[in-house]
N, C-alpha and C. Protein backbone atom coordinates (compact mmCIF):
# COMPACT_ATOMS: atom_id res chain seq x y z
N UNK A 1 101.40 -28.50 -106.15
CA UNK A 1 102.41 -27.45 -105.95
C UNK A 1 103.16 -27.22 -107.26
N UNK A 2 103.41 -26.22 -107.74
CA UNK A 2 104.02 -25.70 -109.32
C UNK A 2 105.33 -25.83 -108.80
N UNK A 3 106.03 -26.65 -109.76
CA UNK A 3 107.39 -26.71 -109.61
C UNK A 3 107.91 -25.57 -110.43
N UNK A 4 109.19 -25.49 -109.22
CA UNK A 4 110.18 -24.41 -109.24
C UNK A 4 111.41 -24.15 -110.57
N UNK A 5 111.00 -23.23 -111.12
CA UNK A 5 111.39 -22.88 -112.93
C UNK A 5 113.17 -23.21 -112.24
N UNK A 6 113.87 -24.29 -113.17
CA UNK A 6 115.27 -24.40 -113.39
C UNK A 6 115.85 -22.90 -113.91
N UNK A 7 116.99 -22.68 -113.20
CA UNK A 7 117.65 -21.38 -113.79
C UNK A 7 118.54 -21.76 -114.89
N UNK A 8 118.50 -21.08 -115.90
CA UNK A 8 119.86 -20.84 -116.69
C UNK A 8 121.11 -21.18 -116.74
N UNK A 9 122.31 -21.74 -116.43
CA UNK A 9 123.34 -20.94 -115.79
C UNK A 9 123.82 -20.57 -114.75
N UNK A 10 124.91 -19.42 -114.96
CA UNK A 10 124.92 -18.63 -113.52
C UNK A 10 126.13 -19.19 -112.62
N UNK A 11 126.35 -18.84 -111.44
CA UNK A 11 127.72 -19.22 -110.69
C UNK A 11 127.66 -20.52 -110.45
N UNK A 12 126.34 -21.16 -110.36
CA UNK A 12 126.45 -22.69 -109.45
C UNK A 12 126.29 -23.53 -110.83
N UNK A 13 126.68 -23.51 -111.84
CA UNK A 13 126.56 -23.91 -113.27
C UNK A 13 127.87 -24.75 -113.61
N UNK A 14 127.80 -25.32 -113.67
CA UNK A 14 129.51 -26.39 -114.19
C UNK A 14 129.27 -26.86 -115.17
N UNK A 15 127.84 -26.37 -116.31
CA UNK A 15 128.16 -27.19 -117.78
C UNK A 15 128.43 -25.94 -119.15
N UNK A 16 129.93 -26.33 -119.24
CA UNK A 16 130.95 -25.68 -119.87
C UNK A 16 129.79 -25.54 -121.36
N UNK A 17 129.81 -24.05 -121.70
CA UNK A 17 129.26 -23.29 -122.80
C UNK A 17 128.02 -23.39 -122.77
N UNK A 18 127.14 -23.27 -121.84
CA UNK A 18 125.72 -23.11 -121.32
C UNK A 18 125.40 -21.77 -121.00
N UNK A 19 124.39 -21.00 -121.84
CA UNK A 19 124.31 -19.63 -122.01
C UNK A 19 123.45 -19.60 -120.94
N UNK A 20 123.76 -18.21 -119.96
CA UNK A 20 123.71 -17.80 -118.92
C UNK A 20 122.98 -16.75 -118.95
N UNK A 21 122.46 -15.95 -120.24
CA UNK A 21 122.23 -14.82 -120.07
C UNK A 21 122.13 -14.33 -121.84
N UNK A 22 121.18 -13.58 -122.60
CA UNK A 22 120.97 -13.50 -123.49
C UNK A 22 120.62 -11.53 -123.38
N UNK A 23 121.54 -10.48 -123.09
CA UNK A 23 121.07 -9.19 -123.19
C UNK A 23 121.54 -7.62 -123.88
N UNK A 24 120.64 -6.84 -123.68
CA UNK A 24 120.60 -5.68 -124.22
C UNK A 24 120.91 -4.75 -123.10
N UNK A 25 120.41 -4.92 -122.00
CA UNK A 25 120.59 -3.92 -121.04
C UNK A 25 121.16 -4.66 -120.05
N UNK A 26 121.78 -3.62 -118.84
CA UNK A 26 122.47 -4.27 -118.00
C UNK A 26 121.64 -4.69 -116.87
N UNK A 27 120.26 -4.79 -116.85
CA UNK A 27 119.22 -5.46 -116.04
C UNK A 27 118.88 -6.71 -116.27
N UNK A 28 119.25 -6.96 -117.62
CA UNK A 28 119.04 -8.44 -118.09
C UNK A 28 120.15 -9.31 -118.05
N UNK A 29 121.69 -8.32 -117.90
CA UNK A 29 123.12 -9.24 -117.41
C UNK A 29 123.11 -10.00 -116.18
N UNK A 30 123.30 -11.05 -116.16
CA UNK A 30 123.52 -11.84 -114.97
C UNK A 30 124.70 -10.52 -113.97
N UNK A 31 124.15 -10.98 -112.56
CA UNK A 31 125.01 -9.99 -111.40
C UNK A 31 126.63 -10.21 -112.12
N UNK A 32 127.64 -9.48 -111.77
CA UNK A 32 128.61 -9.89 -112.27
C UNK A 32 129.20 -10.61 -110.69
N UNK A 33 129.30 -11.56 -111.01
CA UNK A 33 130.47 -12.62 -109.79
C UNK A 33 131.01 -13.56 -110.27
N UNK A 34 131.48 -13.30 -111.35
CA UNK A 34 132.88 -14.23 -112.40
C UNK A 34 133.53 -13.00 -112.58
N UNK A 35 134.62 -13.96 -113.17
CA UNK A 35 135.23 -13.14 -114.03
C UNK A 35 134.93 -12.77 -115.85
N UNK A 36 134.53 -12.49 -116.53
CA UNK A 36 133.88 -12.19 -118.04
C UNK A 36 135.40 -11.92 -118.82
N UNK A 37 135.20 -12.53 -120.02
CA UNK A 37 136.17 -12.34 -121.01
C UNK A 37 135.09 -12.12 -122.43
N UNK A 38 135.12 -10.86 -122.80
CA UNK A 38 134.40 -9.81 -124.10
C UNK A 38 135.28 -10.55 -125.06
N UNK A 39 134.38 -11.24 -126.22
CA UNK A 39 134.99 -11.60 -127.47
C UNK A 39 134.19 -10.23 -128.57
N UNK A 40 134.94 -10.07 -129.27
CA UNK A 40 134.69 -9.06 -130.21
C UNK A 40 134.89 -9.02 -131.47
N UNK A 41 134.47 -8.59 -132.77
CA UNK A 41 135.20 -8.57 -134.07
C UNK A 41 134.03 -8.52 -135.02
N UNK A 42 134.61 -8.48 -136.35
CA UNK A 42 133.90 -7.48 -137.31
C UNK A 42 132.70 -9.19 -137.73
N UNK A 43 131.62 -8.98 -138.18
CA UNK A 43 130.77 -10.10 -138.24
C UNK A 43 131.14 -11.06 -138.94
N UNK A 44 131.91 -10.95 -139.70
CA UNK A 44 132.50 -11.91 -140.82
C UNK A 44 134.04 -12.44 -140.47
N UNK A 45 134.26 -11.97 -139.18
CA UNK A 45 135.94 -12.24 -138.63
C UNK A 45 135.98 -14.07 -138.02
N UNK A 46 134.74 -14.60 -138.05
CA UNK A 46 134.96 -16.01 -137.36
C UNK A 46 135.30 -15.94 -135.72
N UNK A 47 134.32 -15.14 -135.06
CA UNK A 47 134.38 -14.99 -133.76
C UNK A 47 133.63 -15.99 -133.14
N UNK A 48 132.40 -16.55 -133.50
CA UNK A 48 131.37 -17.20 -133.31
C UNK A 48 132.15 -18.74 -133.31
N UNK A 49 132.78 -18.95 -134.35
CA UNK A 49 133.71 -20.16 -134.67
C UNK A 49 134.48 -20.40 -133.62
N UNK A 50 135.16 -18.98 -133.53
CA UNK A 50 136.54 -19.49 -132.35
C UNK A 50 135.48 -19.40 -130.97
N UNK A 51 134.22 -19.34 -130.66
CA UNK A 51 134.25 -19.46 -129.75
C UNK A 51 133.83 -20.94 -128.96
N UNK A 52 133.28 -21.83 -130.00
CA UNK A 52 132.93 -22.20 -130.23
C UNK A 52 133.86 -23.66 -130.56
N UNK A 53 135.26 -23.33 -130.53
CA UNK A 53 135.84 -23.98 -130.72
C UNK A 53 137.08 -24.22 -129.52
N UNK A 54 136.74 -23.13 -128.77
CA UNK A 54 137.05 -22.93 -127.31
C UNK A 54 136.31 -23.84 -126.29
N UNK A 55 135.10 -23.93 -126.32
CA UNK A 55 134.22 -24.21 -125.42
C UNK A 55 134.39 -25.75 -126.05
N UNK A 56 134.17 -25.85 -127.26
CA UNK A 56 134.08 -27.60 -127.32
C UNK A 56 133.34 -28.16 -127.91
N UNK A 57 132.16 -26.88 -128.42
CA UNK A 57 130.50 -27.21 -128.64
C UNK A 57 130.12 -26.34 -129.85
N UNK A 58 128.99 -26.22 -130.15
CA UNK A 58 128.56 -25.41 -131.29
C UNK A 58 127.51 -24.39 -130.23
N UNK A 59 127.88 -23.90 -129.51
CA UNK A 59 126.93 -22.83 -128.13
C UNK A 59 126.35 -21.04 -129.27
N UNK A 60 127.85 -20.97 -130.03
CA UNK A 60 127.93 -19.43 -130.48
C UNK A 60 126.93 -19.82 -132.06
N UNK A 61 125.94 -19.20 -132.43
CA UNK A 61 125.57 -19.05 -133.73
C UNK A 61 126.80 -18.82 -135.07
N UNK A 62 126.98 -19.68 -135.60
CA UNK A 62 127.45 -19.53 -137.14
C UNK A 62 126.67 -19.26 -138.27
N UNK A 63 127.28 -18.28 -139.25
CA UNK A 63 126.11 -18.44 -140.34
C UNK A 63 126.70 -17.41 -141.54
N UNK A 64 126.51 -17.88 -142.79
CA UNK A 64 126.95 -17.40 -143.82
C UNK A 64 126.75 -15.90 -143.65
N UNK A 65 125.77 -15.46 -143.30
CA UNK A 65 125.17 -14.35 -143.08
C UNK A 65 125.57 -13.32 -141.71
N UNK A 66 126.62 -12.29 -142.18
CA UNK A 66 127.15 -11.71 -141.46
C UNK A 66 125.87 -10.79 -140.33
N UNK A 67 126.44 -10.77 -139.14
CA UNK A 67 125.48 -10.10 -137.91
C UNK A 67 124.79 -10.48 -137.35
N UNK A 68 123.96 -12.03 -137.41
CA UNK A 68 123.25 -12.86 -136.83
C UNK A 68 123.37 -12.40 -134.86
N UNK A 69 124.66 -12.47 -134.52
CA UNK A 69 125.04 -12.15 -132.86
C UNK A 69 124.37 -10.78 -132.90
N UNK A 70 122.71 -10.62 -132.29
CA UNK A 70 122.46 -9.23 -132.00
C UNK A 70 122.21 -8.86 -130.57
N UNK A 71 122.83 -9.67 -129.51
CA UNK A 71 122.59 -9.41 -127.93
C UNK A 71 123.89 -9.85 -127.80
N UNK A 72 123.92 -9.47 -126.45
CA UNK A 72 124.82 -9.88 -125.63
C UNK A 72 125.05 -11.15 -125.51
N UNK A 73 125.47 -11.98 -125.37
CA UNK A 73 125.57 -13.47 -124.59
C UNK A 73 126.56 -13.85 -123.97
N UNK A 74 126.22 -14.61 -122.80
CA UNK A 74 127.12 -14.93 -122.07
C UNK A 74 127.05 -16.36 -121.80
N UNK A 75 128.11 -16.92 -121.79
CA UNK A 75 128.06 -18.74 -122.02
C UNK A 75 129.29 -18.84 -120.49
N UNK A 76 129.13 -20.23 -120.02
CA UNK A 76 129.18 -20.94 -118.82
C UNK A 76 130.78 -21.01 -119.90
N UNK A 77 131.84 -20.71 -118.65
CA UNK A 77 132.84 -21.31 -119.20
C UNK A 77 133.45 -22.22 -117.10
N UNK A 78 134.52 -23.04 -117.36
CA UNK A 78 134.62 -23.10 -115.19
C UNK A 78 135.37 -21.87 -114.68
N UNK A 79 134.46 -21.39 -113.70
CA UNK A 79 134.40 -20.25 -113.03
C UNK A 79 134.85 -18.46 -113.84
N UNK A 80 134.53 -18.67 -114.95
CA UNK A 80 134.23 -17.31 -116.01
C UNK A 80 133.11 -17.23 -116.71
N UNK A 81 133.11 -16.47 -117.37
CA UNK A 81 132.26 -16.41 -119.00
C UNK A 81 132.60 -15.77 -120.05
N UNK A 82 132.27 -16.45 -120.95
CA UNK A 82 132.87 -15.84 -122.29
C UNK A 82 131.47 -14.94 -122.61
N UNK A 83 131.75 -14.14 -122.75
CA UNK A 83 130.96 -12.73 -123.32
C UNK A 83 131.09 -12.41 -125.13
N UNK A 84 130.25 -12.98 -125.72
CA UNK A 84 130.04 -12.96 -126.83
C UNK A 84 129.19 -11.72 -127.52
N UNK A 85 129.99 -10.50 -128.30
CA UNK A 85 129.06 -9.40 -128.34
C UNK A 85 129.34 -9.29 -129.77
N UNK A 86 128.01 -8.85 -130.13
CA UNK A 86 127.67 -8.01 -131.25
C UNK A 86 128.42 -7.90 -132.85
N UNK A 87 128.93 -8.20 -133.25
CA UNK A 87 130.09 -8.45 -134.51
C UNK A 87 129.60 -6.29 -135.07
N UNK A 88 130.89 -5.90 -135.24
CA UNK A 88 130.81 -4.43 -136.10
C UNK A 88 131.80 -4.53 -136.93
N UNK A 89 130.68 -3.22 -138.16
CA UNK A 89 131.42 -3.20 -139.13
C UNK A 89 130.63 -3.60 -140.71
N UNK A 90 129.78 -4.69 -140.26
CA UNK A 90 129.58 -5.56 -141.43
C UNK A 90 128.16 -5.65 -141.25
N UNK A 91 127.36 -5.87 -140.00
CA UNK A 91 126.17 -6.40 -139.59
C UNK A 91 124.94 -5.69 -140.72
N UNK A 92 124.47 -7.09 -140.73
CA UNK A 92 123.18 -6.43 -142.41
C UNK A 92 121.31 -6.43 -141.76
N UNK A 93 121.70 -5.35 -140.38
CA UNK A 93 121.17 -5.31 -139.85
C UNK A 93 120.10 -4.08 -140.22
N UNK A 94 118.93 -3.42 -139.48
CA UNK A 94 118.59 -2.26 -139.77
C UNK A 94 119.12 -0.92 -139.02
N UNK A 95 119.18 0.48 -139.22
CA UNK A 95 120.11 0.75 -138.67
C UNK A 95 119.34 1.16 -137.36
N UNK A 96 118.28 1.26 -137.11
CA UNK A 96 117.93 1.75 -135.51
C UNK A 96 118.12 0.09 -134.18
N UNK A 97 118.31 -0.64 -135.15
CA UNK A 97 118.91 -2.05 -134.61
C UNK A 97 120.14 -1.90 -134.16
N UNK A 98 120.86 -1.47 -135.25
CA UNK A 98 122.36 -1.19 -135.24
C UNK A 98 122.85 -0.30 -134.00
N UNK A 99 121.88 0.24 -134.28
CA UNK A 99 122.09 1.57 -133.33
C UNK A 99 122.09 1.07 -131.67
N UNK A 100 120.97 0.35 -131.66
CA UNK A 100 120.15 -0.28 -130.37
C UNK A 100 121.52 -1.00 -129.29
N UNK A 101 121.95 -2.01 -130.45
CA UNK A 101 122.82 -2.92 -129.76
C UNK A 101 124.17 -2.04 -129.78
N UNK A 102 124.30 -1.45 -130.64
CA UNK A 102 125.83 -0.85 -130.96
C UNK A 102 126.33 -0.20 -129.44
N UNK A 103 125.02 0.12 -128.85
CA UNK A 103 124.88 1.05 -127.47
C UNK A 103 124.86 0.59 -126.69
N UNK A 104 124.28 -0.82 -126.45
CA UNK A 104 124.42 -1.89 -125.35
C UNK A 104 125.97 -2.53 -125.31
N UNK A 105 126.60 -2.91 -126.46
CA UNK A 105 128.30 -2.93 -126.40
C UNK A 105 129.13 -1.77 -125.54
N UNK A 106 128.60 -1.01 -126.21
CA UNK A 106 129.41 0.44 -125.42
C UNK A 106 129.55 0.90 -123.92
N UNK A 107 127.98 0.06 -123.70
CA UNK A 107 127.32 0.08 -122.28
C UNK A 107 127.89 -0.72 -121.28
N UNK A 108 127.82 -1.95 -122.02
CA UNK A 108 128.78 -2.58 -121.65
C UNK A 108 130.21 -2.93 -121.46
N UNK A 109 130.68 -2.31 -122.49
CA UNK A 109 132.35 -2.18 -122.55
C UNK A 109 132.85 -1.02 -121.36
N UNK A 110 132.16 -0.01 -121.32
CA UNK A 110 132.66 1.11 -120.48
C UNK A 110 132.22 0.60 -118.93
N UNK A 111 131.28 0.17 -118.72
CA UNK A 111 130.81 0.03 -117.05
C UNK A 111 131.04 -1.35 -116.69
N UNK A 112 130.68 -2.34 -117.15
CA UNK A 112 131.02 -4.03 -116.74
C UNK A 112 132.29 -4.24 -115.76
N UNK A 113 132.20 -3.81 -114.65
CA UNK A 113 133.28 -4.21 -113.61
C UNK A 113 133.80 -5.84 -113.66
N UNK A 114 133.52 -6.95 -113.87
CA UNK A 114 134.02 -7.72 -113.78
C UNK A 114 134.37 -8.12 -115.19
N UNK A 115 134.55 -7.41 -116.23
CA UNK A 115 135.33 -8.02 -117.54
C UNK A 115 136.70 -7.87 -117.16
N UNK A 116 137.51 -8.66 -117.42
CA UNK A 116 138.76 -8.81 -117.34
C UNK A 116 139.43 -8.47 -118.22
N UNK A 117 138.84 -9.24 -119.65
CA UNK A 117 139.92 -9.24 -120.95
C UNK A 117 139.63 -9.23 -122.06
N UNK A 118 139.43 -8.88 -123.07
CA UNK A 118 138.91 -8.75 -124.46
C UNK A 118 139.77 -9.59 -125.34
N UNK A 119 138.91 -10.33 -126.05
CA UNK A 119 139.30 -11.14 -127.61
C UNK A 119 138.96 -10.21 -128.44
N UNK A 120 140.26 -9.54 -129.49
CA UNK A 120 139.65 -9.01 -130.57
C UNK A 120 140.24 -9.83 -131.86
N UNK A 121 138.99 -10.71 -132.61
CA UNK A 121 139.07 -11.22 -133.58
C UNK A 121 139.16 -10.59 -134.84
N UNK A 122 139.88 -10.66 -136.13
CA UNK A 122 139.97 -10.25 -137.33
C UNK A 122 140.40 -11.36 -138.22
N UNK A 123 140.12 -11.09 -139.18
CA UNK A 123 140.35 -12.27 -140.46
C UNK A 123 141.70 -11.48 -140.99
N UNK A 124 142.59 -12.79 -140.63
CA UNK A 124 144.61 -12.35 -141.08
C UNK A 124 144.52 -11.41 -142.28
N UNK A 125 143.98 -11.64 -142.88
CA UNK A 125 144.06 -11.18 -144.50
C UNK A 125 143.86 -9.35 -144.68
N UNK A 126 142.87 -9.27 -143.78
CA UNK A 126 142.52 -7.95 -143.44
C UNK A 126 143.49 -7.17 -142.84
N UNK A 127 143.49 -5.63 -143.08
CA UNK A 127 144.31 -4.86 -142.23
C UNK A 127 143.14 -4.52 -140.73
N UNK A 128 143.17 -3.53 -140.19
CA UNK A 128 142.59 -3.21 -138.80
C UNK A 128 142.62 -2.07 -139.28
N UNK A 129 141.27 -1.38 -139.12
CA UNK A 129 140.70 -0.60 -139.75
C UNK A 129 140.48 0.00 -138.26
N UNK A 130 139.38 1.22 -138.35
CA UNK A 130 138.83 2.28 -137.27
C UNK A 130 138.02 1.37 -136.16
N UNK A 131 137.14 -0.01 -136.30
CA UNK A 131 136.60 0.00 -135.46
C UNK A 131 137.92 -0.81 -134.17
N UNK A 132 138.61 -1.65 -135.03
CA UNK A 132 139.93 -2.35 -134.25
C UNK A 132 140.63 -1.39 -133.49
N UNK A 133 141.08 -0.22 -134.21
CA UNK A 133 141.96 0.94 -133.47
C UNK A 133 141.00 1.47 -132.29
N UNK A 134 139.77 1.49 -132.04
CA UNK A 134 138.68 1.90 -131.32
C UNK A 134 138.98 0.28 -129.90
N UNK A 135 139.14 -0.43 -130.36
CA UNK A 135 139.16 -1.46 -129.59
C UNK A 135 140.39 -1.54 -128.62
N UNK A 136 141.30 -1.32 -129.49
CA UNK A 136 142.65 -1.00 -128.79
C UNK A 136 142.17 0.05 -128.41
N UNK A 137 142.19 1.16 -128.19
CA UNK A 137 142.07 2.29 -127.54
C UNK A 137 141.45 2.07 -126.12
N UNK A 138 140.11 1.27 -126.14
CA UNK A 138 139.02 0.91 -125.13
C UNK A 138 139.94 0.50 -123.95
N UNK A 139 140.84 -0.60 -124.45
CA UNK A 139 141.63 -1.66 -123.96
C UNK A 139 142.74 -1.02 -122.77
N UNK A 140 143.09 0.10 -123.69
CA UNK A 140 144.00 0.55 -123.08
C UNK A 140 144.00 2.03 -121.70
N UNK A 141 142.42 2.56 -122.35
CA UNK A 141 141.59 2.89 -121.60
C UNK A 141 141.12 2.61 -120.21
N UNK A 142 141.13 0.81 -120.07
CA UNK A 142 140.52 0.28 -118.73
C UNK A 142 141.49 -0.04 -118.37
N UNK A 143 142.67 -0.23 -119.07
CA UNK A 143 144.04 -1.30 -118.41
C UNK A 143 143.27 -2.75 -118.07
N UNK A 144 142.88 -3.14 -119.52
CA UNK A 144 142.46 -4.68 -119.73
C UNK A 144 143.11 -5.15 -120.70
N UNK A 145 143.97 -6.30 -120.59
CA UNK A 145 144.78 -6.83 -121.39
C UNK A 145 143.50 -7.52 -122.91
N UNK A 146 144.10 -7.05 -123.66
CA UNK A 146 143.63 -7.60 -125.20
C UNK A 146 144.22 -8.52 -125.62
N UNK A 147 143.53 -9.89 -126.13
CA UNK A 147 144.38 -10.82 -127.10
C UNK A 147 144.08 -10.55 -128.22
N UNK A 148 144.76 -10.28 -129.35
CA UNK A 148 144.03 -10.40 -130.66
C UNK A 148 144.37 -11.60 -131.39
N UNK A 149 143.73 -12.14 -132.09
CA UNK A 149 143.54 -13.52 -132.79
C UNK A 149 143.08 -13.01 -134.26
N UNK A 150 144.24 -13.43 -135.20
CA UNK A 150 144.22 -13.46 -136.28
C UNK A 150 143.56 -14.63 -137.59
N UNK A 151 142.18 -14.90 -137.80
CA UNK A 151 141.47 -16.24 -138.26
C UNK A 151 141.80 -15.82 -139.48
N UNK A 152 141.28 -17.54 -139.88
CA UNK A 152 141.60 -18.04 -141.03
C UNK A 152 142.37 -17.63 -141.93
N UNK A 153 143.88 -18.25 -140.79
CA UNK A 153 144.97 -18.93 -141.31
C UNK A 153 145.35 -19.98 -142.48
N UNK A 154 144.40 -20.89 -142.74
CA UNK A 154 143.84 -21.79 -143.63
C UNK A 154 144.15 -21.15 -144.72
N UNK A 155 143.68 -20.24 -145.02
CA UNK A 155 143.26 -19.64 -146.52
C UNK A 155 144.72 -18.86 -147.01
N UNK A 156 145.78 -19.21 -146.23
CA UNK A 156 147.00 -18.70 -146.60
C UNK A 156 147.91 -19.45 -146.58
N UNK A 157 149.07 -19.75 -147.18
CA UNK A 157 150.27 -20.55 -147.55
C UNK A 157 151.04 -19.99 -146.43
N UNK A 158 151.99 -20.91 -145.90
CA UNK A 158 153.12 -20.68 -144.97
C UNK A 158 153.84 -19.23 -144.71
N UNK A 159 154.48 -19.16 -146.38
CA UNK A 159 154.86 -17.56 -146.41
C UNK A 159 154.31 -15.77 -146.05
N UNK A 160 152.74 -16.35 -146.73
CA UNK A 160 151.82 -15.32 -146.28
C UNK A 160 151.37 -15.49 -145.11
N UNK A 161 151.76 -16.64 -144.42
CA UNK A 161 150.78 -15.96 -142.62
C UNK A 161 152.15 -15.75 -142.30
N UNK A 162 153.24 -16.04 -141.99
CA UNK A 162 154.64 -15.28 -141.33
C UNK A 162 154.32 -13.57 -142.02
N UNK A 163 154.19 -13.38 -143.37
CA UNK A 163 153.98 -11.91 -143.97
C UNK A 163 153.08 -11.09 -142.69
N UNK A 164 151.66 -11.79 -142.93
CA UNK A 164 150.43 -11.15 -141.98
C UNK A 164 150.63 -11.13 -140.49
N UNK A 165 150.94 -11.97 -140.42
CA UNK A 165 151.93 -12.46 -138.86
C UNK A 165 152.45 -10.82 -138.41
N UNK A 166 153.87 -10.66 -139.41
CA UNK A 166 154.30 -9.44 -138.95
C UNK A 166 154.01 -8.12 -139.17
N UNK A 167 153.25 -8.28 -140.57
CA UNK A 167 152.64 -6.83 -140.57
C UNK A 167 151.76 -6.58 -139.44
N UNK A 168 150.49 -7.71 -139.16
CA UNK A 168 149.68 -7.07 -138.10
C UNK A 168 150.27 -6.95 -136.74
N UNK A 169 151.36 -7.53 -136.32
CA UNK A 169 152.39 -7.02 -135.04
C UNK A 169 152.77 -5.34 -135.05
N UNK A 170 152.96 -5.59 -136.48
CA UNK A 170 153.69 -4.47 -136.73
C UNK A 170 152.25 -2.96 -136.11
N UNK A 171 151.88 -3.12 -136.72
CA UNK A 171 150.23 -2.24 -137.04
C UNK A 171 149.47 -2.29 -135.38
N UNK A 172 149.56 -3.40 -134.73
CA UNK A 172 148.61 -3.53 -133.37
C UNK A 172 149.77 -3.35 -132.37
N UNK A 173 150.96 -3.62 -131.98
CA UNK A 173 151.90 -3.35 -131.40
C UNK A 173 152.27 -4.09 -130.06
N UNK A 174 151.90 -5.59 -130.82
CA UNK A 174 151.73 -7.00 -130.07
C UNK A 174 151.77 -7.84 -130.60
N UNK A 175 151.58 -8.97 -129.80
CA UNK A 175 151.58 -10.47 -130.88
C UNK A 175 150.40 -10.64 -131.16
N UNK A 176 150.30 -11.09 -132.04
CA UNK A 176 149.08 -11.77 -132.53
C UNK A 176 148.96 -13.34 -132.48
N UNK A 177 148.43 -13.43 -132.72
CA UNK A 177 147.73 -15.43 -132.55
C UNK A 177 147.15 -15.61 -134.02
N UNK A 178 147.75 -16.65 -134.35
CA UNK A 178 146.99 -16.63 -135.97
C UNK A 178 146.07 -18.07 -135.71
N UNK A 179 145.35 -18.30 -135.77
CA UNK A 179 144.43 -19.36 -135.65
C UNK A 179 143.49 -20.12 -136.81
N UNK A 180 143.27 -21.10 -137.10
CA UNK A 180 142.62 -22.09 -138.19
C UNK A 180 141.53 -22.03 -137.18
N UNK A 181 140.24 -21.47 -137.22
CA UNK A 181 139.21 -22.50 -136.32
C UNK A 181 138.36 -23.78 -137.06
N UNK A 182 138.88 -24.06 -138.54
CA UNK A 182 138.50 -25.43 -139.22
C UNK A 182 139.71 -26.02 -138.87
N UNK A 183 140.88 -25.84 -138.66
CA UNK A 183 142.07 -26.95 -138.83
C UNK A 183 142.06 -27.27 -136.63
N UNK A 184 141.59 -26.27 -136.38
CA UNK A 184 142.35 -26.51 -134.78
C UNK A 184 143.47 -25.62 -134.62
N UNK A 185 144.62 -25.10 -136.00
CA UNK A 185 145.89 -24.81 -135.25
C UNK A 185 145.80 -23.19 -134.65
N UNK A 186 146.52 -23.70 -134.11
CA UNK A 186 147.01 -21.89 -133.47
C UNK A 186 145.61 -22.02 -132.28
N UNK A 187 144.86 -22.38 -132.07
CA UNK A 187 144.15 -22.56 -130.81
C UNK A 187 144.87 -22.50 -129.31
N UNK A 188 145.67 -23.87 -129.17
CA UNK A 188 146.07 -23.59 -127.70
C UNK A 188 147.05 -22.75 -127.58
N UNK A 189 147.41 -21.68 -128.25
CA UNK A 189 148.26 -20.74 -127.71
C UNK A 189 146.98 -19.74 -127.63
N UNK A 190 146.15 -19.41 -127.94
CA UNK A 190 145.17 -18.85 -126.94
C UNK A 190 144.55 -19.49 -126.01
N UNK A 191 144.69 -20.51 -125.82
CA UNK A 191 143.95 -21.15 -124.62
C UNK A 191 145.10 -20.78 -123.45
N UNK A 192 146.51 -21.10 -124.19
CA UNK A 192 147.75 -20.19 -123.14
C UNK A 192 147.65 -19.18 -122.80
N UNK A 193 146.90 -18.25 -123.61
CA UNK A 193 146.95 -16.92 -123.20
C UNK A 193 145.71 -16.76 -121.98
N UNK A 194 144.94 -17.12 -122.47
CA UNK A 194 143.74 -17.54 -121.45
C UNK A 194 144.10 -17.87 -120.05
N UNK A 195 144.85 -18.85 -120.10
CA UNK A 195 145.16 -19.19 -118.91
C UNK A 195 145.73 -18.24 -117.93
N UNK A 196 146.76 -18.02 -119.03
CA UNK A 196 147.55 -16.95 -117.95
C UNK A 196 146.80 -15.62 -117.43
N UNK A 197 145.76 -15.44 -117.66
CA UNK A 197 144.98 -14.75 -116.92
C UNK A 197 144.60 -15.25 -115.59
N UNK A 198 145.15 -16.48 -114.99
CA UNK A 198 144.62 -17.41 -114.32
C UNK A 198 143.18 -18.40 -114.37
N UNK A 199 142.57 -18.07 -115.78
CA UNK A 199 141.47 -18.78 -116.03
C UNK A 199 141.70 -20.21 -116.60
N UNK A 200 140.28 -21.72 -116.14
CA UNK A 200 140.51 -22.37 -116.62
C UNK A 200 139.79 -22.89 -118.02
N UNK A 201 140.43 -23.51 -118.75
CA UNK A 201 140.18 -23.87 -120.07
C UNK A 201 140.35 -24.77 -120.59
């Protein structure tokens, strides 16, 4: 008798950052019966890092080489998933590639009934350019609360992240989270924020 192929993932899954789902179209998304939290940001913003540093594990691809994330993914978080998409902006991809996935984000951002909440990642140093203002817009569009997380904090002295701190408040028209994902800091105040979505972490 051929034994019965182990699934993936999925609702009956309890091992925290175990990818569930690897897609392009919404036939290849697991049914939605979690709740999904969309991480987002430009390829070089350290999204992959923070997620990665959330979960506990090395689950998200890192790599010198901006755009590597070219599907969807969705990783086992208890009773959610973190939705890991696409990095824009930067990806040194080809462009009917670009194009391919750029459309499966979109696809996904506009119809995905069970996303709850969007991470939009940026590197502090940076201002928020057209695709960020596009993000906020989306956000505010679905009436889905956005965290934005400001990385690598590290690479700035005390004075300049309070500076970046308030300019990008100033500019996004919220708090921001400034986060080290090499040092750890500024982490569990997004894991606070997390929570208070009622999710656990």
């Amino acid at each position: 008798m051929a034994k019965k192929q182990k699934k993936k993932g999925g609702p009956g899954s309890s091992q925290r950052g175990q990818i569930v789902a690897s897609a392009l179209t919404a036939a290849e998304m697991p049914a939605p019966s979690l709740s999904e939290v969309a991480f987002m940001g430009r390829s070089n913003a350290g999204k992959s890092s923070l997620i990665n540093a959330l979960v506990g594990s090395k689950v998200a691809h890192t790599s010198s080489t901006p755009g590597r994330t070219q599907r969807i993914n969705f990783f086992s978080m208890p009773s959610w998933w973190i939705v890991d998409l696409p990095g824009f902006g930067y990806a040194k991809v080809s462009k009917s590639n670009r194009e391919m996935f750029g459309q499966a984000v979109e696809d996904y951002l506009t119809n995905r009934q069970s996303l709850v909440a969007g991470v939009l990642i940026q590197d502090v140093r940076r201002d928020p350019e057209e695709e960020e203002a596009m993000v906020v817009h989306w956000a505010a569009e679905r009436n889905i609360m956005l965290i934005v997380v400001a990385s690598k904090m590290d690479r700035l002295n005390r004075r300049e992240q309070d500076e970046r701190k308030k300019a990008l408040e100033e500019q996004y028209g919220r708090p921001i989270f400034l986060v080290s994902n090499r040092t750890g800091e500024g982490l569990d105040q997004v894991r606070e924020a997390l929570k208070g979505l009622g999710l656990t972490i």
